[in-house]
ModelCIF file with pLDDT and N, C-alpha, C, O atoms, coordinates in Angstrom:
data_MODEL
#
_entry.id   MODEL 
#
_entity.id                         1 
_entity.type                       polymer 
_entity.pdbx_number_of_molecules   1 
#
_entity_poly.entity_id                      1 
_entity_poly.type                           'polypeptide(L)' 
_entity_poly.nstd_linkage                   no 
_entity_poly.nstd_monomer                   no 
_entity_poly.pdbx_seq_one_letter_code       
;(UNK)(UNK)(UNK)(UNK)(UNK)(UNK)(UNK)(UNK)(UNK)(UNK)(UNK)(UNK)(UNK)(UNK)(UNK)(UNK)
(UNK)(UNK)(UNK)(UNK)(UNK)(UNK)(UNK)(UNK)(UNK)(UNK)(UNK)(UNK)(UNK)(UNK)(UNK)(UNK)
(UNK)(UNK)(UNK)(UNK)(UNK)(UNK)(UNK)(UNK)(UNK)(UNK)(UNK)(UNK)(UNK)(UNK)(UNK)
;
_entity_poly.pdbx_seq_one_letter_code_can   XXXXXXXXXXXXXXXXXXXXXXXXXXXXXXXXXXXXXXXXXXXXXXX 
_entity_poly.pdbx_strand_id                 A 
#
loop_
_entity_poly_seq.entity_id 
_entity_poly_seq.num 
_entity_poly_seq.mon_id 
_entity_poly_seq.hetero 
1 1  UNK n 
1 2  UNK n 
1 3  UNK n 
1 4  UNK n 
1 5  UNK n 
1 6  UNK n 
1 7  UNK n 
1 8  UNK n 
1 9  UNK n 
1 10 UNK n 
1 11 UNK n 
1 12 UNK n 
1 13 UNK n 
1 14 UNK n 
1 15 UNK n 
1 16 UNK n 
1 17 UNK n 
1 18 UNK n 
1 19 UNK n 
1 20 UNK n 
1 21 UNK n 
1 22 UNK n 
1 23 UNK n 
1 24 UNK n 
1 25 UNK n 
1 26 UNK n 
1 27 UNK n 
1 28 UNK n 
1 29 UNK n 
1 30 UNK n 
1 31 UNK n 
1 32 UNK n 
1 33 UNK n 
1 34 UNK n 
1 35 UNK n 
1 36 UNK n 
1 37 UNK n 
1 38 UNK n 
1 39 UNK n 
1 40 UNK n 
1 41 UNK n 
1 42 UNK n 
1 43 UNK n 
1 44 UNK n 
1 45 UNK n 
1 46 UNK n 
1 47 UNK n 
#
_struct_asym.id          A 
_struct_asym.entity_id   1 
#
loop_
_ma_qa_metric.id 
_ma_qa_metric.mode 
_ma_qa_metric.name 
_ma_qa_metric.software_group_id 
_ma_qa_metric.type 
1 global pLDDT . pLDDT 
2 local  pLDDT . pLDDT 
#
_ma_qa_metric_global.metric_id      1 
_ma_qa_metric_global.metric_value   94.79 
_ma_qa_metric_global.model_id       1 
_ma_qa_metric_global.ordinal_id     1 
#
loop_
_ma_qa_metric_local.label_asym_id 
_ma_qa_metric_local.label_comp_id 
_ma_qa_metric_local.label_seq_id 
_ma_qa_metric_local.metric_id 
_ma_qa_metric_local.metric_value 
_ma_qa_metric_local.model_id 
_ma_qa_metric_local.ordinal_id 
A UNK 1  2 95.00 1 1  
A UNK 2  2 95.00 1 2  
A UNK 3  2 94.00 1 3  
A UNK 4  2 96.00 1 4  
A UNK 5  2 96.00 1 5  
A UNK 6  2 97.00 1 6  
A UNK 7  2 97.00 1 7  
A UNK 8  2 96.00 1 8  
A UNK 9  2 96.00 1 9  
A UNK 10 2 95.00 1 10 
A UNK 11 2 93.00 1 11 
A UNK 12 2 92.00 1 12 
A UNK 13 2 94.00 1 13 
A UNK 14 2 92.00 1 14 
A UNK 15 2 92.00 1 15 
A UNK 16 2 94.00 1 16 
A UNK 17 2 96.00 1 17 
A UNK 18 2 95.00 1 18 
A UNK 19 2 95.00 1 19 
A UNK 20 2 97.00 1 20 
A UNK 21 2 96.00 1 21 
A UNK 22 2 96.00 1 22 
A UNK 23 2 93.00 1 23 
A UNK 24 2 89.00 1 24 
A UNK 25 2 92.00 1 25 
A UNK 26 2 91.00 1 26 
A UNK 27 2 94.00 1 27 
A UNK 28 2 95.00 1 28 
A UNK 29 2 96.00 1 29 
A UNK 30 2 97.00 1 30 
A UNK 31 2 97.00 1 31 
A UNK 32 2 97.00 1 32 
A UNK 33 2 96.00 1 33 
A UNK 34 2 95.00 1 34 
A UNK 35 2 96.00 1 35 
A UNK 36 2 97.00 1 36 
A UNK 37 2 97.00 1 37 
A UNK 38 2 97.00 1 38 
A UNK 39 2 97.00 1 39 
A UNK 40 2 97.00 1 40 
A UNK 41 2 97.00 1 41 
A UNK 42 2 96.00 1 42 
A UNK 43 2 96.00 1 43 
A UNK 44 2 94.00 1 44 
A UNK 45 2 93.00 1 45 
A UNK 46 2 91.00 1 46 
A UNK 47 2 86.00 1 47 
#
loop_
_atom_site.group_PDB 
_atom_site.id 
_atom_site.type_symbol 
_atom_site.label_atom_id 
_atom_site.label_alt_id 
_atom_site.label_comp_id 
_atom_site.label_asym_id 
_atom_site.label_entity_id 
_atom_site.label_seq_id 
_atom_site.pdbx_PDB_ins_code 
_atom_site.Cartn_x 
_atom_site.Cartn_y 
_atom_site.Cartn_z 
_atom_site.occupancy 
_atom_site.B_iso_or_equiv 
_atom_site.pdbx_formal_charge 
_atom_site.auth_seq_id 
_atom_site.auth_comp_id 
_atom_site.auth_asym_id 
_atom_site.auth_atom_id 
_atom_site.pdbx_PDB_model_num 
ATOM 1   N N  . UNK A 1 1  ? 2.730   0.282   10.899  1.00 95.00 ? 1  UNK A N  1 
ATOM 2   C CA . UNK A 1 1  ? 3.340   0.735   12.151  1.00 95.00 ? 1  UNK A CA 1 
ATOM 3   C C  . UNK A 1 1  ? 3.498   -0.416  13.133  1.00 95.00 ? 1  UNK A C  1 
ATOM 4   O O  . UNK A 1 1  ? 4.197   -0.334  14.143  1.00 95.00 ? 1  UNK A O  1 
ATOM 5   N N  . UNK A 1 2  ? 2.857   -1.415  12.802  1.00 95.00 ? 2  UNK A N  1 
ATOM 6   C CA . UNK A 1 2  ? 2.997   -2.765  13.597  1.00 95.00 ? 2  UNK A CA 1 
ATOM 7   C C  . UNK A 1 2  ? 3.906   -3.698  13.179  1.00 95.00 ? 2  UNK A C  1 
ATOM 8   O O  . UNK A 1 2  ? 3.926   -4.913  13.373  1.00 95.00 ? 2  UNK A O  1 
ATOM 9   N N  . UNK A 1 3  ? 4.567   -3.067  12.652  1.00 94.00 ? 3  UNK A N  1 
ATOM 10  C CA . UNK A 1 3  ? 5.678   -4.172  11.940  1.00 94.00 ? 3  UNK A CA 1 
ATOM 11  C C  . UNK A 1 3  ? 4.904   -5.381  10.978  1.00 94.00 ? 3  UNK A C  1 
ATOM 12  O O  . UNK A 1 3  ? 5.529   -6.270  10.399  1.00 94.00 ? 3  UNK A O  1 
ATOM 13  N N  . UNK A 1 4  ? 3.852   -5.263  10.949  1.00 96.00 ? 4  UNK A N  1 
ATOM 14  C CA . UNK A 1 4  ? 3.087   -6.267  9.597   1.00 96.00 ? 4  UNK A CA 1 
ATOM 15  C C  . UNK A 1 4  ? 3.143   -5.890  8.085   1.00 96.00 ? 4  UNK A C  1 
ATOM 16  O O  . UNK A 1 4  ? 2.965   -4.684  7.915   1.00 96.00 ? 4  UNK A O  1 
ATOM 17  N N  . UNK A 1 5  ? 3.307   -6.473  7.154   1.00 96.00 ? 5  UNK A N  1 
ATOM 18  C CA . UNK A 1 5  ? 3.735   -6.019  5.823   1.00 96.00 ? 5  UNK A CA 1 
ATOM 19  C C  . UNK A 1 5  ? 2.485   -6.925  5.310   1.00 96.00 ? 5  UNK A C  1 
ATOM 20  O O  . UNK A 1 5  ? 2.109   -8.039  5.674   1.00 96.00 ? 5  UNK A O  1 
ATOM 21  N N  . UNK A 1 6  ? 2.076   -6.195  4.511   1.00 97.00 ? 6  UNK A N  1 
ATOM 22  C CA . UNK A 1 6  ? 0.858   -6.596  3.400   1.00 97.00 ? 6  UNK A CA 1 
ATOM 23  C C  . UNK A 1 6  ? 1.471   -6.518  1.985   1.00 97.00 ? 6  UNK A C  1 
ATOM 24  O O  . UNK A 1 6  ? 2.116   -5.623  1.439   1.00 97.00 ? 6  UNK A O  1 
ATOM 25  N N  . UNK A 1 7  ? 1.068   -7.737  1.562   1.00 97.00 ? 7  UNK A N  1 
ATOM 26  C CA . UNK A 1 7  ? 1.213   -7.733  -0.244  1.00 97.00 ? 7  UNK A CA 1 
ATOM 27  C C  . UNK A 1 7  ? 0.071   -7.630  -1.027  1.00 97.00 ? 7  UNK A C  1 
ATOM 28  O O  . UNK A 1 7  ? -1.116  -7.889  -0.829  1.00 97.00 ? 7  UNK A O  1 
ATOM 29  N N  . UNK A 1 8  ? 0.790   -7.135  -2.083  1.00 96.00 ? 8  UNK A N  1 
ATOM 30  C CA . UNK A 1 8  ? -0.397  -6.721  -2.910  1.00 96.00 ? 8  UNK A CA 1 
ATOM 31  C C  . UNK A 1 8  ? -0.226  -5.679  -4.083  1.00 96.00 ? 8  UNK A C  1 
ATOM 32  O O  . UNK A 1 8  ? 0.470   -5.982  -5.052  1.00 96.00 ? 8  UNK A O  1 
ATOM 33  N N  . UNK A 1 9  ? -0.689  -4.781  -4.025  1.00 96.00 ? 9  UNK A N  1 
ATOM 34  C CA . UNK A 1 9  ? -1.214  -3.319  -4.956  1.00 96.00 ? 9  UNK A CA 1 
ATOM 35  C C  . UNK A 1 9  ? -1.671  -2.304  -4.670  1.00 96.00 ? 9  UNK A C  1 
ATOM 36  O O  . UNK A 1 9  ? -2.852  -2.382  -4.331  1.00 96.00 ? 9  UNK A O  1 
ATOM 37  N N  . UNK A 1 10 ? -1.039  -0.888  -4.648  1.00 95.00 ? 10 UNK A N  1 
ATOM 38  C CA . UNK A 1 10 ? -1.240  -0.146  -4.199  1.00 95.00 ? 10 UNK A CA 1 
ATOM 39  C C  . UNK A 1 10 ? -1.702  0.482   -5.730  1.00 95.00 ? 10 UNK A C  1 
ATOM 40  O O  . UNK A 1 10 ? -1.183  0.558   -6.844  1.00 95.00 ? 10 UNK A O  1 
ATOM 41  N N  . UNK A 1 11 ? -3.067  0.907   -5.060  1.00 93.00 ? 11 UNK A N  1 
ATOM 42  C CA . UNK A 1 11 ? -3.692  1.668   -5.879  1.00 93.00 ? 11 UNK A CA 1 
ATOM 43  C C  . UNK A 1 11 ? -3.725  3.075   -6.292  1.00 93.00 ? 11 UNK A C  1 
ATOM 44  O O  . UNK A 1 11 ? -3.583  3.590   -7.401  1.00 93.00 ? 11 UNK A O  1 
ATOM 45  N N  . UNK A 1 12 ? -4.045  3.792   -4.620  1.00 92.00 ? 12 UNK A N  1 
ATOM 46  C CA . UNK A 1 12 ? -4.327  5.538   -5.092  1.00 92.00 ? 12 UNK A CA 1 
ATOM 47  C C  . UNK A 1 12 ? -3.740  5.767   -3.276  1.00 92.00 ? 12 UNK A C  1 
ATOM 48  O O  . UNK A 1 12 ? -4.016  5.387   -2.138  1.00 92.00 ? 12 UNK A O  1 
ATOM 49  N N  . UNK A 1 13 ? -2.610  6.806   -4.146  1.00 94.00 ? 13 UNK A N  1 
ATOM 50  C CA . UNK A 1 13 ? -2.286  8.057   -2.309  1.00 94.00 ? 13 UNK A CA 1 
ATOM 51  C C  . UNK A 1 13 ? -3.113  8.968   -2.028  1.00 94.00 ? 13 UNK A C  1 
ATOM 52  O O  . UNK A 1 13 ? -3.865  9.268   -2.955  1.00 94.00 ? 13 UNK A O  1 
ATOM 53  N N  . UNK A 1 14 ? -3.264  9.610   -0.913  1.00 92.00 ? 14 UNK A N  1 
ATOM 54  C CA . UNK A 1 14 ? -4.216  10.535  -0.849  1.00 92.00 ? 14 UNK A CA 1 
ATOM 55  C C  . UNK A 1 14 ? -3.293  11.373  0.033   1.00 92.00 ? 14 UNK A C  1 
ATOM 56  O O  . UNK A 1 14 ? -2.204  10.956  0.427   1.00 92.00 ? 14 UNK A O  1 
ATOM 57  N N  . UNK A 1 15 ? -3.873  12.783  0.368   1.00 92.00 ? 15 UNK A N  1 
ATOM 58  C CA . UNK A 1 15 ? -3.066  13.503  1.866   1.00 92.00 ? 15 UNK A CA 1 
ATOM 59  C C  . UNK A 1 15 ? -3.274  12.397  3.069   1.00 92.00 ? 15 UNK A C  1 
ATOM 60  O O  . UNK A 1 15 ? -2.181  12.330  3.630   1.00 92.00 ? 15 UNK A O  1 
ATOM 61  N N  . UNK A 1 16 ? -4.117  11.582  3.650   1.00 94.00 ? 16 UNK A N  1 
ATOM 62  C CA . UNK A 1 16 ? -4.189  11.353  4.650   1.00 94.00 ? 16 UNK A CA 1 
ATOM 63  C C  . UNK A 1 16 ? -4.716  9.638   4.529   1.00 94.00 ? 16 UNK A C  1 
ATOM 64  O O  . UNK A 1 16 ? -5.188  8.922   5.412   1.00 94.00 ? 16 UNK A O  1 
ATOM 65  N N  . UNK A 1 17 ? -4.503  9.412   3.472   1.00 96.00 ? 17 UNK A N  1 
ATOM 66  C CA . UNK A 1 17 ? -5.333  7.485   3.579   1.00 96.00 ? 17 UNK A CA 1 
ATOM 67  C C  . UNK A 1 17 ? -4.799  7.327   1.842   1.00 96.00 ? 17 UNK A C  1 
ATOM 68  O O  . UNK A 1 17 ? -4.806  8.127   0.906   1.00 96.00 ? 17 UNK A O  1 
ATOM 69  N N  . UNK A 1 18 ? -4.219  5.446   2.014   1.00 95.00 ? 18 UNK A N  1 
ATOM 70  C CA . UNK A 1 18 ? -3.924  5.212   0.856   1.00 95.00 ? 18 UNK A CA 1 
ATOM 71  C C  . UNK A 1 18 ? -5.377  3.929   0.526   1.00 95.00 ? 18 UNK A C  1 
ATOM 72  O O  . UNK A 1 18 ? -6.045  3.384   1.405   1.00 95.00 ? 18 UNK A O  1 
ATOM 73  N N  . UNK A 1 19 ? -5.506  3.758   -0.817  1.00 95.00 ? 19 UNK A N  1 
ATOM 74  C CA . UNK A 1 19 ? -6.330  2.382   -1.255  1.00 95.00 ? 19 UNK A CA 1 
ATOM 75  C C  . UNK A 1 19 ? -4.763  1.174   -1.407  1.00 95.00 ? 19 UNK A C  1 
ATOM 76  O O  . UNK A 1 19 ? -3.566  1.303   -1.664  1.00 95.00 ? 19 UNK A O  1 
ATOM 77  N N  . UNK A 1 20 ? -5.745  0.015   -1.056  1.00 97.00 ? 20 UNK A N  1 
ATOM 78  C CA . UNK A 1 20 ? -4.754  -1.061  -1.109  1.00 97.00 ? 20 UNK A CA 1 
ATOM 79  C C  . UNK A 1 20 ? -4.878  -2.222  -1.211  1.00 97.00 ? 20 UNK A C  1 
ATOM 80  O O  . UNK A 1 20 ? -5.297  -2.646  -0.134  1.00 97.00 ? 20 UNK A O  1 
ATOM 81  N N  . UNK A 1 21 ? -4.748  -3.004  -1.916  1.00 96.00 ? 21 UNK A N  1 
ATOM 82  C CA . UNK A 1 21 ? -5.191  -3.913  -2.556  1.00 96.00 ? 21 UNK A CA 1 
ATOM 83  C C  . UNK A 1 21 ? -4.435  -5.329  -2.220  1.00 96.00 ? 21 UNK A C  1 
ATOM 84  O O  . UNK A 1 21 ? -3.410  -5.763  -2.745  1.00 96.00 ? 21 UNK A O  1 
ATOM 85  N N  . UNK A 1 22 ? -5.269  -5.948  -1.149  1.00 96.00 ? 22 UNK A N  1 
ATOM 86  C CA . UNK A 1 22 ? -4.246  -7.178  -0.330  1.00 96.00 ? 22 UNK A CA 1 
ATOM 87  C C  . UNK A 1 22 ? -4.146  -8.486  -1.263  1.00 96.00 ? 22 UNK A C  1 
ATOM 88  O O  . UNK A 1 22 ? -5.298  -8.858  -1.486  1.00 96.00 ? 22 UNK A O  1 
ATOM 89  N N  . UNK A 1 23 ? -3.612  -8.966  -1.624  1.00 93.00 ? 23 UNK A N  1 
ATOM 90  C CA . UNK A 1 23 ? -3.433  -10.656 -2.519  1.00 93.00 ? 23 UNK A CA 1 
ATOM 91  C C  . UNK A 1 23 ? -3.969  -10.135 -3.476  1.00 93.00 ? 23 UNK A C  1 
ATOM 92  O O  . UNK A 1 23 ? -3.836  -9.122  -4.163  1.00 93.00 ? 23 UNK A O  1 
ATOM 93  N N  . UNK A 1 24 ? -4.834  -11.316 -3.386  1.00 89.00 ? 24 UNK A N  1 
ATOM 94  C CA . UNK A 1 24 ? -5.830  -11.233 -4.402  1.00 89.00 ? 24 UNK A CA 1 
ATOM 95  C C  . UNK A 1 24 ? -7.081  -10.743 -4.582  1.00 89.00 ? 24 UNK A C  1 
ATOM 96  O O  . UNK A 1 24 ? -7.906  -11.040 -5.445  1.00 89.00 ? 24 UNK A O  1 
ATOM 97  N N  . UNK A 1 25 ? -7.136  -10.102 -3.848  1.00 92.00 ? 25 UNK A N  1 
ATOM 98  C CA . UNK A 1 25 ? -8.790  -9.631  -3.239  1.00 92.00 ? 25 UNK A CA 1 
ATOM 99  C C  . UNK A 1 25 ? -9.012  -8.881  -4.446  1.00 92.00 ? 25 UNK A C  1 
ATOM 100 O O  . UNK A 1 25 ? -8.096  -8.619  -5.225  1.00 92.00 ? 25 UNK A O  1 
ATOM 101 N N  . UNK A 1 26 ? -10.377 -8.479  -4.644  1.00 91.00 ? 26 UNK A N  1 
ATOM 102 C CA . UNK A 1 26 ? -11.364 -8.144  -5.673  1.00 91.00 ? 26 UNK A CA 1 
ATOM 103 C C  . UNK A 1 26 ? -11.115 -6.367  -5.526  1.00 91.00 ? 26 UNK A C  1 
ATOM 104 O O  . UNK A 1 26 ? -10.671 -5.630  -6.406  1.00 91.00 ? 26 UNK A O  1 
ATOM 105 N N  . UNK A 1 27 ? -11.489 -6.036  -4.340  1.00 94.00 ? 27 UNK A N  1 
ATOM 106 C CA . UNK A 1 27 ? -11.662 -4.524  -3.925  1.00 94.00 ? 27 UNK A CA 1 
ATOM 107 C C  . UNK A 1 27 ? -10.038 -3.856  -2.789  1.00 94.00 ? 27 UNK A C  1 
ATOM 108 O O  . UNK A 1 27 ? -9.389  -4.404  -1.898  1.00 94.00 ? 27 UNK A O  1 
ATOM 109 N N  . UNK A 1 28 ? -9.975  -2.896  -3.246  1.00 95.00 ? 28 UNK A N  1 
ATOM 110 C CA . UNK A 1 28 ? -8.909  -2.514  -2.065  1.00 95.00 ? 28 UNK A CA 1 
ATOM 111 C C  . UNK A 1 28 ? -9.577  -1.822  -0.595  1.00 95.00 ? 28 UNK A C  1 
ATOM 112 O O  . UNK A 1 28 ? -10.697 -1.341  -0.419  1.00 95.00 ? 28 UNK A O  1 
ATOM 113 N N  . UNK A 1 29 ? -8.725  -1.939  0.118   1.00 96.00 ? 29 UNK A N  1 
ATOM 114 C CA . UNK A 1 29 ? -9.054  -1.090  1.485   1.00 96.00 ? 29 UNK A CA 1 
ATOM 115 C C  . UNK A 1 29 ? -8.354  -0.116  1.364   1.00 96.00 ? 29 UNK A C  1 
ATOM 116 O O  . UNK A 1 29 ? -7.459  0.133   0.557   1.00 96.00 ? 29 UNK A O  1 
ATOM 117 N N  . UNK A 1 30 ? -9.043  0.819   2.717   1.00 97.00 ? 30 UNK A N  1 
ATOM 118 C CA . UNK A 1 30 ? -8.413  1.847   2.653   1.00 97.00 ? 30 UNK A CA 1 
ATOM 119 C C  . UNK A 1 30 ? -7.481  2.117   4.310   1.00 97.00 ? 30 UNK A C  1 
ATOM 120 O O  . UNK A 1 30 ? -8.134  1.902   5.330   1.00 97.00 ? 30 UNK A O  1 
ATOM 121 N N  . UNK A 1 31 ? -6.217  2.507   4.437   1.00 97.00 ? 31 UNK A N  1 
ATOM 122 C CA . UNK A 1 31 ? -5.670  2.229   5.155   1.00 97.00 ? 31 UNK A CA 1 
ATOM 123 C C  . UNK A 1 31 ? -4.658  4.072   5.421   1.00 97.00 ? 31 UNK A C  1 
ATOM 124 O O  . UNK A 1 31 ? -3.848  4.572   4.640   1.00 97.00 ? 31 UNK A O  1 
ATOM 125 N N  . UNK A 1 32 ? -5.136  4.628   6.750   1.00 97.00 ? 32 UNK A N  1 
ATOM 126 C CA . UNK A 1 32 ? -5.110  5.873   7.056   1.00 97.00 ? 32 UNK A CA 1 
ATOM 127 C C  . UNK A 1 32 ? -3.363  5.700   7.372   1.00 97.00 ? 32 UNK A C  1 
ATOM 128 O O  . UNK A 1 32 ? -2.725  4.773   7.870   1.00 97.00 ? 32 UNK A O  1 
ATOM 129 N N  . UNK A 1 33 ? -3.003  6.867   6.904   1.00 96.00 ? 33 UNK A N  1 
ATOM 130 C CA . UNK A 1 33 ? -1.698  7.010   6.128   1.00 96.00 ? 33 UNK A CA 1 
ATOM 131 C C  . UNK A 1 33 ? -0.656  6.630   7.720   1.00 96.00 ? 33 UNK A C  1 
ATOM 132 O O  . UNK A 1 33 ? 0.354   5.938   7.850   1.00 96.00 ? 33 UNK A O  1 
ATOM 133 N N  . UNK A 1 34 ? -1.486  7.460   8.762   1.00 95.00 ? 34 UNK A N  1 
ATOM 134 C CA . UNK A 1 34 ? -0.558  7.268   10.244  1.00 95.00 ? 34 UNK A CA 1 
ATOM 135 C C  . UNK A 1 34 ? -0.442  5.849   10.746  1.00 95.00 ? 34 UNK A C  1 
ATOM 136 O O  . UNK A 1 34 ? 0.103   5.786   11.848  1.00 95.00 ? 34 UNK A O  1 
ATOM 137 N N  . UNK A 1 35 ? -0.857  4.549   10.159  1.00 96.00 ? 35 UNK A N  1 
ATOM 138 C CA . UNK A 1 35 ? -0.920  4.009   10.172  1.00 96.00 ? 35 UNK A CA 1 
ATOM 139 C C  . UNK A 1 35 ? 0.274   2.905   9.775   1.00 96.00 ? 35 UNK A C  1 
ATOM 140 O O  . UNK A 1 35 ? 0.749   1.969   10.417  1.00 96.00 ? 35 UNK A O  1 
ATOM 141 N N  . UNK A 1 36 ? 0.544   3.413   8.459   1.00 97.00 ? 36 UNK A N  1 
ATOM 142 C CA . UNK A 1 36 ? 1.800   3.013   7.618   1.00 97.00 ? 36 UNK A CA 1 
ATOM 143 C C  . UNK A 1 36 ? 3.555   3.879   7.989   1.00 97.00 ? 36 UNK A C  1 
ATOM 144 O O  . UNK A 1 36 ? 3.817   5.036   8.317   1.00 97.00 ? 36 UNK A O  1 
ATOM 145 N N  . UNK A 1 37 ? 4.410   2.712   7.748   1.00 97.00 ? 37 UNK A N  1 
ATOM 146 C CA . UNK A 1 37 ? 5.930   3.533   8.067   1.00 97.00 ? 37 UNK A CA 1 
ATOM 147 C C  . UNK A 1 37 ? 6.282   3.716   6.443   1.00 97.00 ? 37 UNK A C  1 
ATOM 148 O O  . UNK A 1 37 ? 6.597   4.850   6.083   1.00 97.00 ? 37 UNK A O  1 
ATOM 149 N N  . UNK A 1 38 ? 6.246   2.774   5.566   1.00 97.00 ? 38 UNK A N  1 
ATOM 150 C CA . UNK A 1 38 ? 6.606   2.813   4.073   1.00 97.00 ? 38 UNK A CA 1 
ATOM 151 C C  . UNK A 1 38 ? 6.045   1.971   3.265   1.00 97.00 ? 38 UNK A C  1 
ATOM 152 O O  . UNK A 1 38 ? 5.321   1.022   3.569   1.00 97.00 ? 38 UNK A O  1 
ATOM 153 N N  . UNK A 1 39 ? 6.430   2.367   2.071   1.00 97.00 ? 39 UNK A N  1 
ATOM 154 C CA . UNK A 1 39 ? 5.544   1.553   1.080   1.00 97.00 ? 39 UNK A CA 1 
ATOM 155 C C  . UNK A 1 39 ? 6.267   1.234   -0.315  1.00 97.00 ? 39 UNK A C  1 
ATOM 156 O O  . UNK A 1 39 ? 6.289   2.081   -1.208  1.00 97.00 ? 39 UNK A O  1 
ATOM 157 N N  . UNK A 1 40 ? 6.698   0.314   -0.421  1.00 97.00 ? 40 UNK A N  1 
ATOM 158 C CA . UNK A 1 40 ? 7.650   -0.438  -1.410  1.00 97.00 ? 40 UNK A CA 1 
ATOM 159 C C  . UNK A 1 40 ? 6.629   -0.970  -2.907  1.00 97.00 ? 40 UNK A C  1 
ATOM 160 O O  . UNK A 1 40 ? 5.678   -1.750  -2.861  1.00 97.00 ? 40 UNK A O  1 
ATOM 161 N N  . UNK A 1 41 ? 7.127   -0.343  -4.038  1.00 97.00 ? 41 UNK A N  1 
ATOM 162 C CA . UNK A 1 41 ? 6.514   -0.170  -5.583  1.00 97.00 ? 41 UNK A CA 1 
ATOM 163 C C  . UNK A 1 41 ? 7.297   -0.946  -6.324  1.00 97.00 ? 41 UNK A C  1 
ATOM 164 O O  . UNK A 1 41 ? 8.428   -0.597  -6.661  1.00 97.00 ? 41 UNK A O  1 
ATOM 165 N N  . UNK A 1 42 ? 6.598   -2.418  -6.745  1.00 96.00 ? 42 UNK A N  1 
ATOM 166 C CA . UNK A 1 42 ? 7.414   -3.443  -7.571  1.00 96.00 ? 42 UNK A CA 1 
ATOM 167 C C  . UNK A 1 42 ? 7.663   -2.567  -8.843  1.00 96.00 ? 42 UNK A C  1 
ATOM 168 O O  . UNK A 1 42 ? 7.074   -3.072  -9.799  1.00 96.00 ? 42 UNK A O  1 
ATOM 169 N N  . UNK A 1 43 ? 8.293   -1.496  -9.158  1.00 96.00 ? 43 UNK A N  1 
ATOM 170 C CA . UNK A 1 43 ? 9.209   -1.301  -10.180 1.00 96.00 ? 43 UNK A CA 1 
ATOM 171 C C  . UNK A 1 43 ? 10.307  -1.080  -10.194 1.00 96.00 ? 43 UNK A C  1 
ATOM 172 O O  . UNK A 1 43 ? 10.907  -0.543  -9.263  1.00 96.00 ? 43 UNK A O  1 
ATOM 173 N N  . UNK A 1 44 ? 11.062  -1.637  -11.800 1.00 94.00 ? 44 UNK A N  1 
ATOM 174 C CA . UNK A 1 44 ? 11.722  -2.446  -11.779 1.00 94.00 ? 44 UNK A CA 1 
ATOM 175 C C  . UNK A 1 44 ? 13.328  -0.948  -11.715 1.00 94.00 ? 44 UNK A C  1 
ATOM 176 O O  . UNK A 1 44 ? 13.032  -0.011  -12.457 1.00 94.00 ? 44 UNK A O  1 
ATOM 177 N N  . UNK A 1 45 ? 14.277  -0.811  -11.228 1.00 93.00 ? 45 UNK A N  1 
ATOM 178 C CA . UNK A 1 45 ? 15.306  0.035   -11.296 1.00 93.00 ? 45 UNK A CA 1 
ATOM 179 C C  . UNK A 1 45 ? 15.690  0.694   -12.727 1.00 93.00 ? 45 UNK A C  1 
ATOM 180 O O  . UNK A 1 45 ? 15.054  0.256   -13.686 1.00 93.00 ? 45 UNK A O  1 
ATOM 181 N N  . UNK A 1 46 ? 16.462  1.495   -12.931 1.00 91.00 ? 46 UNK A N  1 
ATOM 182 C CA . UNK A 1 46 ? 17.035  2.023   -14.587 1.00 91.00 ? 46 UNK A CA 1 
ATOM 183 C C  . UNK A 1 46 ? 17.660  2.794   -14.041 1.00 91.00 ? 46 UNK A C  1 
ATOM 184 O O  . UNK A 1 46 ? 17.321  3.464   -13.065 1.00 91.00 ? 46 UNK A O  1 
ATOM 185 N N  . UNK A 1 47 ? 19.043  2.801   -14.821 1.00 86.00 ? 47 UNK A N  1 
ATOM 186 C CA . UNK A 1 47 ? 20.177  3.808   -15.274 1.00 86.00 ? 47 UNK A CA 1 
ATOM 187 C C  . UNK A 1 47 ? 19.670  5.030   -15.472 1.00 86.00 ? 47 UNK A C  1 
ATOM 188 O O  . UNK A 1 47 ? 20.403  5.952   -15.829 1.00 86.00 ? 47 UNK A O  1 
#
């Protein structure tokens, strides 16, 4: 919601908080969903 974008890995959605996994880090955080505007999934497009 701050206009900051984190890279990384998104792990697990929930109703109200996602896990998230910044660089390279070992463990993910957890980051309460009102928090976030969207969330972009490196896979790849198909017909």
């Amino acid at each position: 919601a701050t206009g900051e974008k984190l890279v990384g890995f998104l792990e697990w959605m929930g109703a109200e908080a996602l896990d998230f996994v910044v660089g390279d880090a070992d463990d993910p955080i957890q980051i309460p969903l009102e928090r976030v505007h969207a969330v972009s999934i490196a896979n790849k497009p198909k017909l």
